[in-house]
PDB file of N, CA and C in Angstrom:
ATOM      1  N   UNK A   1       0.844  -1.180   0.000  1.00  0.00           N
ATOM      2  CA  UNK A   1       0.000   0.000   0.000  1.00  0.00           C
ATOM      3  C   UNK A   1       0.889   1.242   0.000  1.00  0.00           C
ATOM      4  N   UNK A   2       0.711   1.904  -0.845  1.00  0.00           N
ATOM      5  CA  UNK A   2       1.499   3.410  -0.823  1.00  0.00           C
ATOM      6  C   UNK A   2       1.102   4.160   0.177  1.00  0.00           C
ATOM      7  N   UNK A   3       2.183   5.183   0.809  1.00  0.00           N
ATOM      8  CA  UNK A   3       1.718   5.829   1.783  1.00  0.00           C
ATOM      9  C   UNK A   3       1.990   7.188   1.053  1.00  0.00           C
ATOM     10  N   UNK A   4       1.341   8.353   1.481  1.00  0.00           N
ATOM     11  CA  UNK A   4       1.211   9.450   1.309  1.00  0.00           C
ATOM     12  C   UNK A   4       0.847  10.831   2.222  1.00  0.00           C
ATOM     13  N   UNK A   5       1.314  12.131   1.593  1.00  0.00           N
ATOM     14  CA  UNK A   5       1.032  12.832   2.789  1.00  0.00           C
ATOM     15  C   UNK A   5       0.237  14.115   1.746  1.00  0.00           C
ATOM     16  N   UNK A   6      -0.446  14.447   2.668  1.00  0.00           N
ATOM     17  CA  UNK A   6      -1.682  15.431   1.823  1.00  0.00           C
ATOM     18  C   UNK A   6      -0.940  16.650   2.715  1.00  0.00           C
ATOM     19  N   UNK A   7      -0.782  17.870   2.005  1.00  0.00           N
ATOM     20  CA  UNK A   7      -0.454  19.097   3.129  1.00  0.00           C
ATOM     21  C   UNK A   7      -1.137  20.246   2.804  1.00  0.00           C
ATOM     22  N   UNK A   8      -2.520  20.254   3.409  1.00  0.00           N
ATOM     23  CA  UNK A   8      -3.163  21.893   3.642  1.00  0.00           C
ATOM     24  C   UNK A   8      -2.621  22.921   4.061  1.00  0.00           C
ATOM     25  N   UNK A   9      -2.159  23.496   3.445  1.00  0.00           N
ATOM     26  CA  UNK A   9      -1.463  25.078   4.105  1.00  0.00           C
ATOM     27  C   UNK A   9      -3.120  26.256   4.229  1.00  0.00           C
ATOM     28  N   UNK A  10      -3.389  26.742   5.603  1.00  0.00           N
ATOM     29  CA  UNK A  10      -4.125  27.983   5.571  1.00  0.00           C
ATOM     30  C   UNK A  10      -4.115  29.090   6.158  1.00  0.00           C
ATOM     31  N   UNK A  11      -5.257  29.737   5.929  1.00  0.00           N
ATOM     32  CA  UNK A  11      -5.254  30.801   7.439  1.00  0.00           C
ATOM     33  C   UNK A  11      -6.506  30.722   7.304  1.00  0.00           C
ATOM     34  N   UNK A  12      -6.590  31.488   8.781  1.00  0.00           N
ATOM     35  CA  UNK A  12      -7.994  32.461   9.092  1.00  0.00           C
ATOM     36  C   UNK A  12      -8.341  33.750   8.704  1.00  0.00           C
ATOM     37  N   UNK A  13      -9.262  33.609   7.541  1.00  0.00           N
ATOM     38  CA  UNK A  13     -10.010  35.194   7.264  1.00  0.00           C
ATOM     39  C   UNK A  13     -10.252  36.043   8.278  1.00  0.00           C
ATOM     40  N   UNK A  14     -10.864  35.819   9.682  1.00  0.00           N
ATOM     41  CA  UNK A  14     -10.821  36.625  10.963  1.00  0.00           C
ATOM     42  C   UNK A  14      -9.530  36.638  12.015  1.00  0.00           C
ATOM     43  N   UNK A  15      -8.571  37.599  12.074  1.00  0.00           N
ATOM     44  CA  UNK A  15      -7.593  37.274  13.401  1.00  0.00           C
ATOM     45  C   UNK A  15      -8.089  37.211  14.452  1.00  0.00           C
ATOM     46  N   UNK A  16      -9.421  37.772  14.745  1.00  0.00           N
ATOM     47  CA  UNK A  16     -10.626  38.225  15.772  1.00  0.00           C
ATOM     48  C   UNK A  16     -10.940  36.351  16.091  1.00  0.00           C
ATOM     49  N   UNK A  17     -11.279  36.054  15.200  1.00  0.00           N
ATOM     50  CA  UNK A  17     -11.740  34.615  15.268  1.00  0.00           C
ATOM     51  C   UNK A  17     -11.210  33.488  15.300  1.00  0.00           C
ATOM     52  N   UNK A  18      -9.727  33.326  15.554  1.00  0.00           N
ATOM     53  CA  UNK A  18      -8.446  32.658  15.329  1.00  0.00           C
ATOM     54  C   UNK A  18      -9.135  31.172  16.428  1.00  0.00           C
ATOM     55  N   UNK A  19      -9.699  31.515  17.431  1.00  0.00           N
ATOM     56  CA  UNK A  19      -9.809  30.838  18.509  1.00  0.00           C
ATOM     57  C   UNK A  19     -10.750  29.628  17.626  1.00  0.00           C
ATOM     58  N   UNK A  20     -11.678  30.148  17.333  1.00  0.00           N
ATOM     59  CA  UNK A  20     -12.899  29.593  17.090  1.00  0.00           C
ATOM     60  C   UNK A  20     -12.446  28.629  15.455  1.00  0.00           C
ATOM     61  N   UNK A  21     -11.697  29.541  14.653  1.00  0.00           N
ATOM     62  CA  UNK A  21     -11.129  28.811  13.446  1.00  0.00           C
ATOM     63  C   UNK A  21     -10.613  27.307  13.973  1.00  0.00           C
ATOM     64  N   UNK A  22      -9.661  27.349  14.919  1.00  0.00           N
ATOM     65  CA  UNK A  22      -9.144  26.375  15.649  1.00  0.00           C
ATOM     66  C   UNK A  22     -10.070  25.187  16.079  1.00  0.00           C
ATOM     67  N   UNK A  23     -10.763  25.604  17.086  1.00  0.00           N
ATOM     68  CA  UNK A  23     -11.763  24.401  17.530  1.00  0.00           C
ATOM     69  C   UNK A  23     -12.604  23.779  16.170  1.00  0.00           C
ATOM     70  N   UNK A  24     -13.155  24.796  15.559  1.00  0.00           N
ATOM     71  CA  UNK A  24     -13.710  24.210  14.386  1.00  0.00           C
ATOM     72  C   UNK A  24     -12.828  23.522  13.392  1.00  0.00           C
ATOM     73  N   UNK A  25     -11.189  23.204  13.378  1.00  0.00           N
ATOM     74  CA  UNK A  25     -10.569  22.494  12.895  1.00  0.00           C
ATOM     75  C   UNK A  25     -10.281  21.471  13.101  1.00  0.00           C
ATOM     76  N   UNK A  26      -9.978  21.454  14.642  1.00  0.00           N
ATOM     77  CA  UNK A  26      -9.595  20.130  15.610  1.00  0.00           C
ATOM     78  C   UNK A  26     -10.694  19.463  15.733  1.00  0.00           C
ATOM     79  N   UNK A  27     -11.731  19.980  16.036  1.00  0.00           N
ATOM     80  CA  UNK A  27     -13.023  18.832  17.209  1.00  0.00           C
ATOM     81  C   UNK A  27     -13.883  18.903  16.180  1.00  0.00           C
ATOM     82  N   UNK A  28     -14.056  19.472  14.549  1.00  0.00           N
ATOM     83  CA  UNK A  28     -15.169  19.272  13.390  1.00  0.00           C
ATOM     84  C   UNK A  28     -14.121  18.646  12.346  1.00  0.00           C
ATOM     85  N   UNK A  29     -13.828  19.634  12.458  1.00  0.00           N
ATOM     86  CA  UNK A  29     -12.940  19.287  10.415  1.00  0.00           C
ATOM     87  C   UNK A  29     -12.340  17.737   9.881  1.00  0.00           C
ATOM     88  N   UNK A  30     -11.305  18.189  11.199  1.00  0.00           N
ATOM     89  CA  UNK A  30     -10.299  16.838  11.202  1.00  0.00           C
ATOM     90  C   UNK A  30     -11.034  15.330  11.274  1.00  0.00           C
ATOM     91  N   UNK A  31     -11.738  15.116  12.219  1.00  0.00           N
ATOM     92  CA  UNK A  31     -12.774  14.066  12.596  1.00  0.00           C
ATOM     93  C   UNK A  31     -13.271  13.527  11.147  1.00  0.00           C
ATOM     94  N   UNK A  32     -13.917  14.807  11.058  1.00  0.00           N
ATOM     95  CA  UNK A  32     -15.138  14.507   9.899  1.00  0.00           C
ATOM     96  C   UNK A  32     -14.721  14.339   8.772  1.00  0.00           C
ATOM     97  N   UNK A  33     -13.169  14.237   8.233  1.00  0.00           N
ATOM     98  CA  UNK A  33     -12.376  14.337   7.178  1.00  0.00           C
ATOM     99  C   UNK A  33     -11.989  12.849   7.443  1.00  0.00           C
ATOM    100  N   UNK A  34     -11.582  12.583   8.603  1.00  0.00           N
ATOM    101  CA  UNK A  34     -10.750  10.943   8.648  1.00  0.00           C
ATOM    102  C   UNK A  34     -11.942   9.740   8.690  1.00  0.00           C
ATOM    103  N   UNK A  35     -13.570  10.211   9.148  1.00  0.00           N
ATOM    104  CA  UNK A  35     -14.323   9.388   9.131  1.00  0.00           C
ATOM    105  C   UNK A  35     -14.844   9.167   7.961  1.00  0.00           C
ATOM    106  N   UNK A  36     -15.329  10.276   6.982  1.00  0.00           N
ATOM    107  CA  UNK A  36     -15.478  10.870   5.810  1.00  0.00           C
ATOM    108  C   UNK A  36     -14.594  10.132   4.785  1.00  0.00           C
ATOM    109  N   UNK A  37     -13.603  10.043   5.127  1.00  0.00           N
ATOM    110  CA  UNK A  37     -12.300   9.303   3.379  1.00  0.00           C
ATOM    111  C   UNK A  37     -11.360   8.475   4.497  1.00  0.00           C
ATOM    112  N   UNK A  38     -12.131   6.954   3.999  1.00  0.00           N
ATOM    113  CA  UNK A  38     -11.304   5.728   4.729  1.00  0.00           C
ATOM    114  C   UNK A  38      -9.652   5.948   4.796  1.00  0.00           C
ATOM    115  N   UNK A  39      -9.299   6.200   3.286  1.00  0.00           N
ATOM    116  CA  UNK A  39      -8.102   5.680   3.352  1.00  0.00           C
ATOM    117  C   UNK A  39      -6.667   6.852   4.401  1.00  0.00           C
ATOM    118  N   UNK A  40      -7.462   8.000   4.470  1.00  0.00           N
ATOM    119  CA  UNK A  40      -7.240   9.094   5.414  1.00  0.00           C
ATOM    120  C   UNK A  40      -6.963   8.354   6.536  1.00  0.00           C
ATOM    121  N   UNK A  41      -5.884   8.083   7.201  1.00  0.00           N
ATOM    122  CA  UNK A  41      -5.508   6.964   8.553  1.00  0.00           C
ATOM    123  C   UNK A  41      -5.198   8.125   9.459  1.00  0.00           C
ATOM    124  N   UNK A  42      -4.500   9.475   9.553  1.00  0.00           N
ATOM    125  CA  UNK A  42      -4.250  10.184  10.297  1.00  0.00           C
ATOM    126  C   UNK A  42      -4.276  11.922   9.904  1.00  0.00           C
ATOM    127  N   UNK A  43      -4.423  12.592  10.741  1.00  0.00           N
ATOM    128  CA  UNK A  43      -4.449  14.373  10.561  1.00  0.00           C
ATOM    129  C   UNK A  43      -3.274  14.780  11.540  1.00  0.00           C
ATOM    130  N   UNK A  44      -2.597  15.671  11.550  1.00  0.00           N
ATOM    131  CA  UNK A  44      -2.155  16.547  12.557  1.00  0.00           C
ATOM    132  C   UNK A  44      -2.057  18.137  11.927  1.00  0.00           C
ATOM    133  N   UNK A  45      -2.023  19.186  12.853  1.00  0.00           N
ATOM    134  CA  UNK A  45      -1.994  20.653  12.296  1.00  0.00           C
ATOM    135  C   UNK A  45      -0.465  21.258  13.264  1.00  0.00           C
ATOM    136  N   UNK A  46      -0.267  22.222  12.342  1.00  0.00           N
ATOM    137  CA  UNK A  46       0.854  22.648  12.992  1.00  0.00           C
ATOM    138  C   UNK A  46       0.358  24.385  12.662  1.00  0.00           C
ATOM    139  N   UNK A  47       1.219  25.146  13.282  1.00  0.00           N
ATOM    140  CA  UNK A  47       1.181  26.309  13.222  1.00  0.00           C
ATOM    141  C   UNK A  47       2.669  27.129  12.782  1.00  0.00           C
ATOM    142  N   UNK A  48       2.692  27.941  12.126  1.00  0.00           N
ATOM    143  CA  UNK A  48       3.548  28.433  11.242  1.00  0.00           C
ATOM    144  C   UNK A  48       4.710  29.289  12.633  1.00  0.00           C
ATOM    145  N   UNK A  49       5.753  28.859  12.973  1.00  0.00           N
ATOM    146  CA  UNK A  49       6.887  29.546  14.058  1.00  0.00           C
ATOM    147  C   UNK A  49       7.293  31.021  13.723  1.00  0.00           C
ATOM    148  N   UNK A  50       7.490  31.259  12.110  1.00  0.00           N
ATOM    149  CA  UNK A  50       7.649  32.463  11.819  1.00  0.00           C
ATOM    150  C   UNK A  50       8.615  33.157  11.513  1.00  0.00           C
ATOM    151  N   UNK A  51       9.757  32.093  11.469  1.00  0.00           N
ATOM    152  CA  UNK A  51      11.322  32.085  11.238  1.00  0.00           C
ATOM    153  C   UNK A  51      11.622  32.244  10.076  1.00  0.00           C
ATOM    154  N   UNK A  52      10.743  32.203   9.258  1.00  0.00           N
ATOM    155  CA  UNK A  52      10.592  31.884   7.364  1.00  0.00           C
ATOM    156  C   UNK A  52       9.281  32.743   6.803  1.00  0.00           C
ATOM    157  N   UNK A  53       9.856  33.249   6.211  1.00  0.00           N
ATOM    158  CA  UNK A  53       8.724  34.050   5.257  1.00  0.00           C
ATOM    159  C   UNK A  53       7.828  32.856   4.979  1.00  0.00           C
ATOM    160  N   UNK A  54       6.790  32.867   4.910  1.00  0.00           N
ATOM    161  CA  UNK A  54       5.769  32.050   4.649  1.00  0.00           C
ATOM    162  C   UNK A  54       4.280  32.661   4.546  1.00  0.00           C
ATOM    163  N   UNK A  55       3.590  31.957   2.926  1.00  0.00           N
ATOM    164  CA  UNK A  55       2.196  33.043   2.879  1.00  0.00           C
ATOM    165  C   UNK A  55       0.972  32.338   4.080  1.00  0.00           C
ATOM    166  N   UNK A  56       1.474  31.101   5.237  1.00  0.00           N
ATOM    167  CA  UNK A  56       0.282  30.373   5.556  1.00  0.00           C
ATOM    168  C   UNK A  56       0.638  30.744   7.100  1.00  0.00           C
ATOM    169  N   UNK A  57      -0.590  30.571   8.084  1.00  0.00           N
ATOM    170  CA  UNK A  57      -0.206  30.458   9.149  1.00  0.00           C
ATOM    171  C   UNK A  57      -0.284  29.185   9.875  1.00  0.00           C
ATOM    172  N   UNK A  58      -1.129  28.011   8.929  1.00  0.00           N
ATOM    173  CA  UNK A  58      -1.748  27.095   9.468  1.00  0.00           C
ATOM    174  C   UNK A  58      -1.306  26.305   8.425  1.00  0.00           C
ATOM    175  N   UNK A  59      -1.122  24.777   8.969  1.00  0.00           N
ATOM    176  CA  UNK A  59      -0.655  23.102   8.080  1.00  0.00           C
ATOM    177  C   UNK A  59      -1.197  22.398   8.806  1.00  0.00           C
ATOM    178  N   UNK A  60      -2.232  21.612   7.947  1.00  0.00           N
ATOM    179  CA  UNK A  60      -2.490  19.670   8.207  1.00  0.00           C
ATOM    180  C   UNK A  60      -1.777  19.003   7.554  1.00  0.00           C
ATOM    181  N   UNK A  61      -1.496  18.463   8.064  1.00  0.00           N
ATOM    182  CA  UNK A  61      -1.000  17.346   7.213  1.00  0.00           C
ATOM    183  C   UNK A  61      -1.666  15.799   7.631  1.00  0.00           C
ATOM    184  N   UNK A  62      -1.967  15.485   6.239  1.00  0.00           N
ATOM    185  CA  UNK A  62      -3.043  13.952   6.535  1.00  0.00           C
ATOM    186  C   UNK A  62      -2.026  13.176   6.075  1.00  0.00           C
ATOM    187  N   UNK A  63      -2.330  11.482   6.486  1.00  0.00           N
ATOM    188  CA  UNK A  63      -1.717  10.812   5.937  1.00  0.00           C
ATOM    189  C   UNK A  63      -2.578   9.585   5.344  1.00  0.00           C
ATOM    190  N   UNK A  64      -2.393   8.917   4.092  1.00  0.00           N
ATOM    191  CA  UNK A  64      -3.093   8.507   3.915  1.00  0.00           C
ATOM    192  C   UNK A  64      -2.419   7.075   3.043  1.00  0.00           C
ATOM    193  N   UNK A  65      -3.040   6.118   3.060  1.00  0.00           N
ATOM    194  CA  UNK A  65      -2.890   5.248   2.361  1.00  0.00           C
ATOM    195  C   UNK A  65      -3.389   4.245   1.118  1.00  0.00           C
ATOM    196  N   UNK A  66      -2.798   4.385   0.298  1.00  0.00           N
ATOM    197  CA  UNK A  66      -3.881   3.966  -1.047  1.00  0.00           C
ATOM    198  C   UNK A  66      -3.293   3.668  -2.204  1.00  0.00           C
ATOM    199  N   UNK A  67      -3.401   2.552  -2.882  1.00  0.00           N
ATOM    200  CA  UNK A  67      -2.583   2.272  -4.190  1.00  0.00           C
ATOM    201  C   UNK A  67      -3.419   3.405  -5.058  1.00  0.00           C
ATOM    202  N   UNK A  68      -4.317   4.107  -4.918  1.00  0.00           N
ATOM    203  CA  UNK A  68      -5.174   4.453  -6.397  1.00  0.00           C
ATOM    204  C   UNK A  68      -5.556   6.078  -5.568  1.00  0.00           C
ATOM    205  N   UNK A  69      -4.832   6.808  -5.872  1.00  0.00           N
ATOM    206  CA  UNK A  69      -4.498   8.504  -4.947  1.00  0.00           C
ATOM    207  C   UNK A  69      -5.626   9.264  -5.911  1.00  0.00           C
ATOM    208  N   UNK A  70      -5.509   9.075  -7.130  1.00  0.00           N
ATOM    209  CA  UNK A  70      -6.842   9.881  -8.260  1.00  0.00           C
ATOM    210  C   UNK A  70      -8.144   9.616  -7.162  1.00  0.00           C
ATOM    211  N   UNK A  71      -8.325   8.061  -7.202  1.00  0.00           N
ATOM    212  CA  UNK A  71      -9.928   7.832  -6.787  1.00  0.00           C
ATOM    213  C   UNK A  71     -10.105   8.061  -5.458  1.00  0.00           C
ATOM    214  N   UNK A  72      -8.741   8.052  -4.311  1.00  0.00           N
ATOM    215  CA  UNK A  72      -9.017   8.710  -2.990  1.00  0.00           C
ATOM    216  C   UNK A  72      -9.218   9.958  -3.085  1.00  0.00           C
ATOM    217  N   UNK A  73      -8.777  10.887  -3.638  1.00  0.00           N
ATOM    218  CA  UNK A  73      -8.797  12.216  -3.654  1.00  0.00           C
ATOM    219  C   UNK A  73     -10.357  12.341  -4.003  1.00  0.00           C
ATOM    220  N   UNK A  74     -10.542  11.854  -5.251  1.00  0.00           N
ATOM    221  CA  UNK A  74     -11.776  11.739  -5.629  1.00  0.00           C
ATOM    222  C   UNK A  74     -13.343  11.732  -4.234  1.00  0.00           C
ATOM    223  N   UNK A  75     -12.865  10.589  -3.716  1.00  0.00           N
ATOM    224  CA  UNK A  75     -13.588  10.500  -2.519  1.00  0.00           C
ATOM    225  C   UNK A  75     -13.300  11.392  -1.518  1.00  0.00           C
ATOM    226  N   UNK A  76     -12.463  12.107  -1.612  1.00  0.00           N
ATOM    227  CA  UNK A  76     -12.130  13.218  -0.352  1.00  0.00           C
ATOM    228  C   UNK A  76     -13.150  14.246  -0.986  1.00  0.00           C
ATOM    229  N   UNK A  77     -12.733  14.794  -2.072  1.00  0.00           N
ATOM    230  CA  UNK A  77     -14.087  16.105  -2.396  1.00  0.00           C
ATOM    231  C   UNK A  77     -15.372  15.472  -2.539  1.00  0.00           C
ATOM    232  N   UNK A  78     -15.878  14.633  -2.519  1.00  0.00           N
ATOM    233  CA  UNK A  78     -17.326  14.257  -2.364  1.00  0.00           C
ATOM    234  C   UNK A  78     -17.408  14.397  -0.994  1.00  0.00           C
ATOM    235  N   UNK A  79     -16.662  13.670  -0.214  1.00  0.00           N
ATOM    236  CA  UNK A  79     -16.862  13.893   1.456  1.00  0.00           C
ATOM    237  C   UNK A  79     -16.781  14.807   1.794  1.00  0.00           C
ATOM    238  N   UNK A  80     -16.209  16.383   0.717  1.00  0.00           N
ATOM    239  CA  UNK A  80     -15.762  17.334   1.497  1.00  0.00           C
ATOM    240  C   UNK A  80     -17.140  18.466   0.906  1.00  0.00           C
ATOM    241  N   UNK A  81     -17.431  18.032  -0.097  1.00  0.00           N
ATOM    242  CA  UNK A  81     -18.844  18.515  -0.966  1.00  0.00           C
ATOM    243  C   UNK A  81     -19.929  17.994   0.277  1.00  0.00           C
ATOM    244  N   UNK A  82     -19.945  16.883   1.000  1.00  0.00           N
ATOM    245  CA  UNK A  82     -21.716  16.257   1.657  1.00  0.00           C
ATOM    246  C   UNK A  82     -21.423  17.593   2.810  1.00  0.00           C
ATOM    247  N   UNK A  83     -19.609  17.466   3.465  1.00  0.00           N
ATOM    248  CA  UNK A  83     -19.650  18.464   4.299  1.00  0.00           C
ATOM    249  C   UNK A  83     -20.417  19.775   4.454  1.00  0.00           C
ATOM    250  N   UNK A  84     -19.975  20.207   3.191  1.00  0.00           N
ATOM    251  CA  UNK A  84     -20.173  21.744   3.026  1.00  0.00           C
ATOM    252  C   UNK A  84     -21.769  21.534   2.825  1.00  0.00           C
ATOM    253  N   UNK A  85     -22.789  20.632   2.042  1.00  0.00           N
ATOM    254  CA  UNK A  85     -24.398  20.866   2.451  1.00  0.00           C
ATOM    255  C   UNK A  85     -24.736  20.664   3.311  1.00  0.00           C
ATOM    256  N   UNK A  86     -24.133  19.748   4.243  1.00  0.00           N
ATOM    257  CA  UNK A  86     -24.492  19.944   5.599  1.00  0.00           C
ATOM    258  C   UNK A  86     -24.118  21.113   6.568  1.00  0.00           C
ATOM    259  N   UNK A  87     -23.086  21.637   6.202  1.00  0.00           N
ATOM    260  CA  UNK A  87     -23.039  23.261   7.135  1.00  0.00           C
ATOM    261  C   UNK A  87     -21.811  22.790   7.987  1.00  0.00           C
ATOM    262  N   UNK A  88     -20.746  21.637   7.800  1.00  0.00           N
ATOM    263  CA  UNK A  88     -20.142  21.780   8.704  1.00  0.00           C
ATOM    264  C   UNK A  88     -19.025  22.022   7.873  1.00  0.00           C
ATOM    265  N   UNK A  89     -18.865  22.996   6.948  1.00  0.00           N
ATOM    266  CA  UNK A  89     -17.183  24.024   6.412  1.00  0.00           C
ATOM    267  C   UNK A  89     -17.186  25.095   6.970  1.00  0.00           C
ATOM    268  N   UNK A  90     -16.848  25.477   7.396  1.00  0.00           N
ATOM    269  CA  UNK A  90     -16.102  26.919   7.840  1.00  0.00           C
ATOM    270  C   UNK A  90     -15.817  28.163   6.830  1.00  0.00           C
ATOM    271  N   UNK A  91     -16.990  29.169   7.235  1.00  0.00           N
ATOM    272  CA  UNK A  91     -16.788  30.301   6.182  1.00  0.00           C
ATOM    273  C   UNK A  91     -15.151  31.354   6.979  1.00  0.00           C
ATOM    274  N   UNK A  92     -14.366  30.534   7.725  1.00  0.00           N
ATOM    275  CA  UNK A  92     -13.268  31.480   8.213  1.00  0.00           C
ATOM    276  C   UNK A  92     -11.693  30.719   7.658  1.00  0.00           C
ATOM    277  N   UNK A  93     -11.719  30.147   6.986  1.00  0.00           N
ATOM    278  CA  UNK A  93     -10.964  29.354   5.911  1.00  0.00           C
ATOM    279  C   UNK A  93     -10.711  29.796   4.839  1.00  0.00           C
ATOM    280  N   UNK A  94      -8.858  30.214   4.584  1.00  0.00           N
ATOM    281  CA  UNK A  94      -8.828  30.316   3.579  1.00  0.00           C
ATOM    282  C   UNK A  94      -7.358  29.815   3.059  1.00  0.00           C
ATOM    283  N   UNK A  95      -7.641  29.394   1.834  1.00  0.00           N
ATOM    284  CA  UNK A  95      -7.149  28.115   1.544  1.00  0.00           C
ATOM    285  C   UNK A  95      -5.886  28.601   0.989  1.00  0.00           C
ATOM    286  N   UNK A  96      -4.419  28.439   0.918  1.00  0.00           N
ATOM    287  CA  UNK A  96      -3.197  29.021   0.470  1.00  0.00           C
ATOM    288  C   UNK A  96      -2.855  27.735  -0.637  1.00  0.00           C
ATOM    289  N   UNK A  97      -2.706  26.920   0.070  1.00  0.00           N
ATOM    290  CA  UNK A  97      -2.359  25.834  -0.945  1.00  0.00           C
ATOM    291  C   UNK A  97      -2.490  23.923  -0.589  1.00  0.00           C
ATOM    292  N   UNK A  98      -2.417  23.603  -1.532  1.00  0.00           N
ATOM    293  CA  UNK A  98      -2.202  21.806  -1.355  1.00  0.00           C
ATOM    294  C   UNK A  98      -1.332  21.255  -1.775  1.00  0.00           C
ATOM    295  N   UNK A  99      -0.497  20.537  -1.331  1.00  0.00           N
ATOM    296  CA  UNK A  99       0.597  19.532  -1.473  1.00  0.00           C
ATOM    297  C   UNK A  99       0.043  18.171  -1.521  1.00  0.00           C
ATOM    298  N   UNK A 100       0.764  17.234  -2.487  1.00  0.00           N
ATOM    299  CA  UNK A 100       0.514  15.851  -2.279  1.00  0.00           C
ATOM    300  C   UNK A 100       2.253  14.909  -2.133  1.00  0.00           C
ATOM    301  N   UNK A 101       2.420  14.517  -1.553  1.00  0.00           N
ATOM    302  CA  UNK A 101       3.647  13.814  -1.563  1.00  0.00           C
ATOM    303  C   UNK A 101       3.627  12.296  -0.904  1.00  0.00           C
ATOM    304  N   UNK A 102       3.985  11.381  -2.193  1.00  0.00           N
ATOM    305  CA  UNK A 102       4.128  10.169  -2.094  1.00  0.00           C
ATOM    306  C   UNK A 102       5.511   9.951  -1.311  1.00  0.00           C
ATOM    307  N   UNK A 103       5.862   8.716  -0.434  1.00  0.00           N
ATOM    308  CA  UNK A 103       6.566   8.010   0.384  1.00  0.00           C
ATOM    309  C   UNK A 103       7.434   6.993  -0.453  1.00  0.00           C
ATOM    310  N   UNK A 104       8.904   7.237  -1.027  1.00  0.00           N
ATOM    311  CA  UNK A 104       9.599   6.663  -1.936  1.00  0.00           C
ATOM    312  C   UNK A 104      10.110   5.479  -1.247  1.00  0.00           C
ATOM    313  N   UNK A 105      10.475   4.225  -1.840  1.00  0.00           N
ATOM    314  CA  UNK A 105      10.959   3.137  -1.358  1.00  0.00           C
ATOM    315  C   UNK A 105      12.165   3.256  -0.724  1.00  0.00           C
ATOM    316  N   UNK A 106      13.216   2.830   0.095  1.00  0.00           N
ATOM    317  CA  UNK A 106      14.110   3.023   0.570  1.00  0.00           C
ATOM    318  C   UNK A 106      14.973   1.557  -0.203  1.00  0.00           C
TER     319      UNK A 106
END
């Protein structure tokens, strides 16, 4: 099984709301993203130190496992599409960039 790492770089549209961006990342997003797309095995977020010019303040990084990365991904924006009609995306999200990086054989 290939392993892989997905990397969300973001911020928060509100600095006012930084708090609340947060909880709604950790205790909604993350959850509902790893229950949401099987092959998604883990999340963690980091926060930007500031030592480096950088346009993000915020990184997940998922990890995921899957011979077939097109049709997981695939299943990640449908899970991430039921999200958003159900009301649980976050209008304080904003998105800088995505990384995908596969795990080379040693």
């Amino acid at each position: 099984m290939a392993k892989w790492l997905y990397f969300v770089r973001t911020n928060c549209k509100d600095p006012n709301r930084e708090s609340e961006f947060n909880d709604w990342y950790n205790k909604i997003h993350i959850p509902d993203i790893l229950v949401g797309t099987p092959a998604f095995t883990r999340a963690t977020r980091y926060e930007s130190y500031g030592m480096f010019e950088t346009p993000s303040k915020h990184l997940a990084i998922y990890e995921i496992e899957s011979n077939d990365i097109e049709q997981t991904m695939m299943g990640h924006q449908e899970n991430v599409g039921r999200l958003r009609a159900q009301g649980r995306m976050s209008d304080l999200t904003s998105l800088v960039a995505r990384e995908m990086y596969v795990q080379k054989a040693t």
